[in-house]
C-alpha atoms as a PDB file:
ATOM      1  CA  UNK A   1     -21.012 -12.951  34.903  1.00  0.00           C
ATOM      2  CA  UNK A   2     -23.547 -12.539  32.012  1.00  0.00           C
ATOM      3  CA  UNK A   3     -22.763 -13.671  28.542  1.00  0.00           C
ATOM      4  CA  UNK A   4     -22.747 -10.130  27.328  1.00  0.00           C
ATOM      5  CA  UNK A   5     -19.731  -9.790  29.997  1.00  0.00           C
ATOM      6  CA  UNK A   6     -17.710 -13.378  28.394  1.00  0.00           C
ATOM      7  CA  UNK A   7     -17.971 -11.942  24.689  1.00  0.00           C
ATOM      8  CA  UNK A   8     -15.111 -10.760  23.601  1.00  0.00           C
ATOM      9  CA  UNK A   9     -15.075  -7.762  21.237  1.00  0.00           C
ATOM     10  CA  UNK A  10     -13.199  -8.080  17.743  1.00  0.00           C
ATOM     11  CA  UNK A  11      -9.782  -5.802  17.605  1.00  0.00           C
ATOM     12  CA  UNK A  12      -9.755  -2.717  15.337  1.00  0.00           C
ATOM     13  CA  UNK A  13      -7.425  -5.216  12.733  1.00  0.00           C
ATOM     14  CA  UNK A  14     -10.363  -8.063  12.476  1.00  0.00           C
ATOM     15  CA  UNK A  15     -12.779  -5.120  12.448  1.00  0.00           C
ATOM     16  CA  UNK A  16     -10.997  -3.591   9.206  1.00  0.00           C
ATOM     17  CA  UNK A  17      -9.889  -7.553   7.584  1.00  0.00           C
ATOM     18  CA  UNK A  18     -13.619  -7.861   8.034  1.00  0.00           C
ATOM     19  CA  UNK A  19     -14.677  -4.647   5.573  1.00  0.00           C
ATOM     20  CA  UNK A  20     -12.293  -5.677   3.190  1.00  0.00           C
ATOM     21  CA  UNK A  21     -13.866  -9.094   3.417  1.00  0.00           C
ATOM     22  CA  UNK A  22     -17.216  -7.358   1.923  1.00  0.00           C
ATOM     23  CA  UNK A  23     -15.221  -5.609  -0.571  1.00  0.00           C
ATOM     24  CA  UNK A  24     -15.803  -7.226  -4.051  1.00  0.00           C
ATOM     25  CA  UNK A  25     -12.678  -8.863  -5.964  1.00  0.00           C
ATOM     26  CA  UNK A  26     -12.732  -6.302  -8.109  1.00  0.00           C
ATOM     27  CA  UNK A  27     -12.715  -3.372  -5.969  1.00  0.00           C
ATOM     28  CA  UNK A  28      -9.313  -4.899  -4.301  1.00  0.00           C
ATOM     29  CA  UNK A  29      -7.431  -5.300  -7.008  1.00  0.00           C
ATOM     30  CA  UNK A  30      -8.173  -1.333  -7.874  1.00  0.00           C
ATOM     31  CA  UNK A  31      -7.088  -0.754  -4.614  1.00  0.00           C
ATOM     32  CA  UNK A  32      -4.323  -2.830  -4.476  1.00  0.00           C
ATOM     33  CA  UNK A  33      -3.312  -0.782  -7.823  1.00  0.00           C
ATOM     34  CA  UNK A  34      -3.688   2.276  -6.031  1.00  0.00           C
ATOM     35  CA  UNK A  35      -1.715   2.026  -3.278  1.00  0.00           C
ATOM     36  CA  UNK A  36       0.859   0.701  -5.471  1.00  0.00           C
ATOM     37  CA  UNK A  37       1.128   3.890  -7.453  1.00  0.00           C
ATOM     38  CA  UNK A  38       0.849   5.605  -4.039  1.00  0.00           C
ATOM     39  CA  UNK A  39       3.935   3.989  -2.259  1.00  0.00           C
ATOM     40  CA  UNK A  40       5.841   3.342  -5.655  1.00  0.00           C
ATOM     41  CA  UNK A  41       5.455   7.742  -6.024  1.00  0.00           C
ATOM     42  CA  UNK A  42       6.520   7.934  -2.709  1.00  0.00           C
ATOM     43  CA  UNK A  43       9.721   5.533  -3.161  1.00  0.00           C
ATOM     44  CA  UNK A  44      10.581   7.510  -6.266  1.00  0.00           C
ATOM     45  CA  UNK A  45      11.058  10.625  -4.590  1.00  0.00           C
ATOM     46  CA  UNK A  46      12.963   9.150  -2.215  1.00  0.00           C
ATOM     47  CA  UNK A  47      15.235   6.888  -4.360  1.00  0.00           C
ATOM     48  CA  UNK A  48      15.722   9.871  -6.876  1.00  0.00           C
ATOM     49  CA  UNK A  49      16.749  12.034  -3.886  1.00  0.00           C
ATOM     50  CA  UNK A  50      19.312   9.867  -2.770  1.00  0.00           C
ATOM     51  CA  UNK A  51      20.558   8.399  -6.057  1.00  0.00           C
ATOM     52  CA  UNK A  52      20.720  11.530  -7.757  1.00  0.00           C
ATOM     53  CA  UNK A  53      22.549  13.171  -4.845  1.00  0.00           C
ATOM     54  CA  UNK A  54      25.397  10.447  -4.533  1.00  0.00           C
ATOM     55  CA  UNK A  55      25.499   9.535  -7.859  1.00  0.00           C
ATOM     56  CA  UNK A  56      26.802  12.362 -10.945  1.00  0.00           C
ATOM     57  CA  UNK A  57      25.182   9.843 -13.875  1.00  0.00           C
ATOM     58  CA  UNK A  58      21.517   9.943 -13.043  1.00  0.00           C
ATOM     59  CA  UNK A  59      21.246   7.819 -16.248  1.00  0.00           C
ATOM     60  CA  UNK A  60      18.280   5.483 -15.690  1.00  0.00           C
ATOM     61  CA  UNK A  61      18.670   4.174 -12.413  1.00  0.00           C
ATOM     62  CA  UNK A  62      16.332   5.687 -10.672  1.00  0.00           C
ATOM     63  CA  UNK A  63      13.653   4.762 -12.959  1.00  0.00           C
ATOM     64  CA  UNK A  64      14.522   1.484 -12.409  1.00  0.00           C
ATOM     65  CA  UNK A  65      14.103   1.193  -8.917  1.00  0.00           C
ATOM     66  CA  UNK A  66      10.986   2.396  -9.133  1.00  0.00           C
ATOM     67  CA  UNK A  67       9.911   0.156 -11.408  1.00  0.00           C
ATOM     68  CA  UNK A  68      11.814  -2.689  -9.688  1.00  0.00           C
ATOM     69  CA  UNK A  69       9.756  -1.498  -6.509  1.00  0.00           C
ATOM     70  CA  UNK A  70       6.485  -0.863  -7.772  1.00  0.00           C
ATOM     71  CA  UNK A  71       6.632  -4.233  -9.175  1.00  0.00           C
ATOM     72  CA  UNK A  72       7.564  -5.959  -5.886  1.00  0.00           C
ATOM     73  CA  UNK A  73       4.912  -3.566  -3.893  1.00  0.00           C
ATOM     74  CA  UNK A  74       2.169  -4.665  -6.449  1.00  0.00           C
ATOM     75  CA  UNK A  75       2.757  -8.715  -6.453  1.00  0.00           C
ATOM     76  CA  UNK A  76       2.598  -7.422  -2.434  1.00  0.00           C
ATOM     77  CA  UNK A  77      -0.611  -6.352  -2.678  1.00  0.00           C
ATOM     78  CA  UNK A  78      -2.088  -9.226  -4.949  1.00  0.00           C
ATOM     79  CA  UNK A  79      -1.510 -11.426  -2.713  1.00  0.00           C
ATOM     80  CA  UNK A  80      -2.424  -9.445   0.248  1.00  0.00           C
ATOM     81  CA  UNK A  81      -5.723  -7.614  -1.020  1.00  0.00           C
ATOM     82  CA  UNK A  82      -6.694 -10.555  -4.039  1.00  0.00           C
ATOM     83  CA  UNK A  83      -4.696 -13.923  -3.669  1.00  0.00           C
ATOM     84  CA  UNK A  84      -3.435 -16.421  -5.356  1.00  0.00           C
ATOM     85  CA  UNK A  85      -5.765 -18.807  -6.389  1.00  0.00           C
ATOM     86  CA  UNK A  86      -3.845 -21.996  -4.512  1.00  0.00           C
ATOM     87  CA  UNK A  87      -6.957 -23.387  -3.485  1.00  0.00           C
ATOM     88  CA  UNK A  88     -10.047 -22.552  -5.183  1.00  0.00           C
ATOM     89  CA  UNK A  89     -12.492 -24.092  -3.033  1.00  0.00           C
ATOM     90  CA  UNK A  90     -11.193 -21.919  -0.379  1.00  0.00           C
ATOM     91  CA  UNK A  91     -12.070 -18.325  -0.713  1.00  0.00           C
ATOM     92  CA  UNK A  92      -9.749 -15.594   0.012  1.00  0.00           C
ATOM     93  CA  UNK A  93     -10.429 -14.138   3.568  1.00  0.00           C
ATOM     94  CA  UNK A  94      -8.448 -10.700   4.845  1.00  0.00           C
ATOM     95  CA  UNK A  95      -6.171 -11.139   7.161  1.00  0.00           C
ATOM     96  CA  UNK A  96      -3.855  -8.562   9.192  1.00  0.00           C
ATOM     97  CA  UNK A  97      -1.055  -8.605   5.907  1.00  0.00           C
ATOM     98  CA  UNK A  98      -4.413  -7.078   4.085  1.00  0.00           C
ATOM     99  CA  UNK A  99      -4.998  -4.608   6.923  1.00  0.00           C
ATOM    100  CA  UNK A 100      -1.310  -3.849   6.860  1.00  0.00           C
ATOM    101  CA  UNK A 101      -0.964  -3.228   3.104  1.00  0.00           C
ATOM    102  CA  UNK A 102      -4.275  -0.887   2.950  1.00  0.00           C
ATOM    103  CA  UNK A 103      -2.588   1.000   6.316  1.00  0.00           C
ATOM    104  CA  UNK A 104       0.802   1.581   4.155  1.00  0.00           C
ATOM    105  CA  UNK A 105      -1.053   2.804   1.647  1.00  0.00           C
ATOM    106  CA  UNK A 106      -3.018   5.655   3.807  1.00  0.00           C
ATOM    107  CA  UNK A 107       0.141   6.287   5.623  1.00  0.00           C
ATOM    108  CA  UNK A 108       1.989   6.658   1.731  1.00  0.00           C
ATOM    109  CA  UNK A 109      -0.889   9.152   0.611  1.00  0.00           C
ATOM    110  CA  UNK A 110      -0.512  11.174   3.785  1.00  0.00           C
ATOM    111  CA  UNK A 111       3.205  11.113   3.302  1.00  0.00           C
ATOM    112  CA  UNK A 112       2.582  11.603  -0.846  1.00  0.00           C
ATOM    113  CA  UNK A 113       0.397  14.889  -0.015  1.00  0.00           C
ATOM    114  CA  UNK A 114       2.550  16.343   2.462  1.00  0.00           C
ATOM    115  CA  UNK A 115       5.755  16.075   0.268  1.00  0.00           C
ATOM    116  CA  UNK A 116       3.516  18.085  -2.605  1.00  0.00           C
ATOM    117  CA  UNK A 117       2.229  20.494  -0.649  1.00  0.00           C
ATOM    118  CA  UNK A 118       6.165  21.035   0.394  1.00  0.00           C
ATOM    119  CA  UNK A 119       7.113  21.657  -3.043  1.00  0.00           C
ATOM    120  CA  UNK A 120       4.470  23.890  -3.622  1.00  0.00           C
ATOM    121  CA  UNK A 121       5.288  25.445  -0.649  1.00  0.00           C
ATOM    122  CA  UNK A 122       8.685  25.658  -1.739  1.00  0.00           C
ATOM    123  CA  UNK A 123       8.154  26.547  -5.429  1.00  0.00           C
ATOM    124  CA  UNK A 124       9.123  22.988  -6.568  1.00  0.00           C
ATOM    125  CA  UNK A 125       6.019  22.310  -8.028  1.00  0.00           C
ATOM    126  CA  UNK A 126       4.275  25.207 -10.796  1.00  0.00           C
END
């Protein structure tokens, strides 16, 4: 068996941890902010569907879910794209929680431009 044979190849998750290793600190707290507004758009619509359809005072509720969970999505994304500084002699490395997060986030958008073109679609939306 060669030593070409013994290697063993990364998976596609160390493969993607490892780009958003190269990504500068900067560039993953904007994208942690993105995908927050992303899946924080996308919990809206669903929260104000359901609360507005069980509930007859609308009031502010729904607005305050979404805050509530754009909040907790966006501390979720700190410390999976950024981290907290615990250590700082350690640097931050991406993991599969990084991987994961940047994976909700495509799978939000998708989700995010399917439900507007839906509405536009339907006449929701202009």
């Amino acid at each position: 068996m060669s030593r070409a044979d013994r290697m063993v190849s990364p998976s596609r998750i160390e493969v993607w941890a490892m780009r958003l290793d190269r990504l500068p600190r900067t560039a993953r707290i904007v994208l942690s902010f993105v995908i927050t507004l992303v899946l924080t758009a996308v919990v809206s619509v669903f929260v104000d569907r359901v609360l507005l359809n069980d509930m007859s005072d609308s009031g502010t509720t729904p607005a305050l879910v979404a805050v509530a969970v754009g909040v907790a999505f966006y501390i979720l994304g700190w410390w999976a794209l950024v981290g907290f500084d615990g250590n700082p002699t350690v640097p931050w490395r991406a993991n599969a929680a990084a991987v994961l997060y940047v994976s909700l986030g495509v799978a939000g958008l998708f989700i995010l431009v399917m439900l507007i073109l839906i509405g536009l679609a339907q006449g929701y939306i202009l």
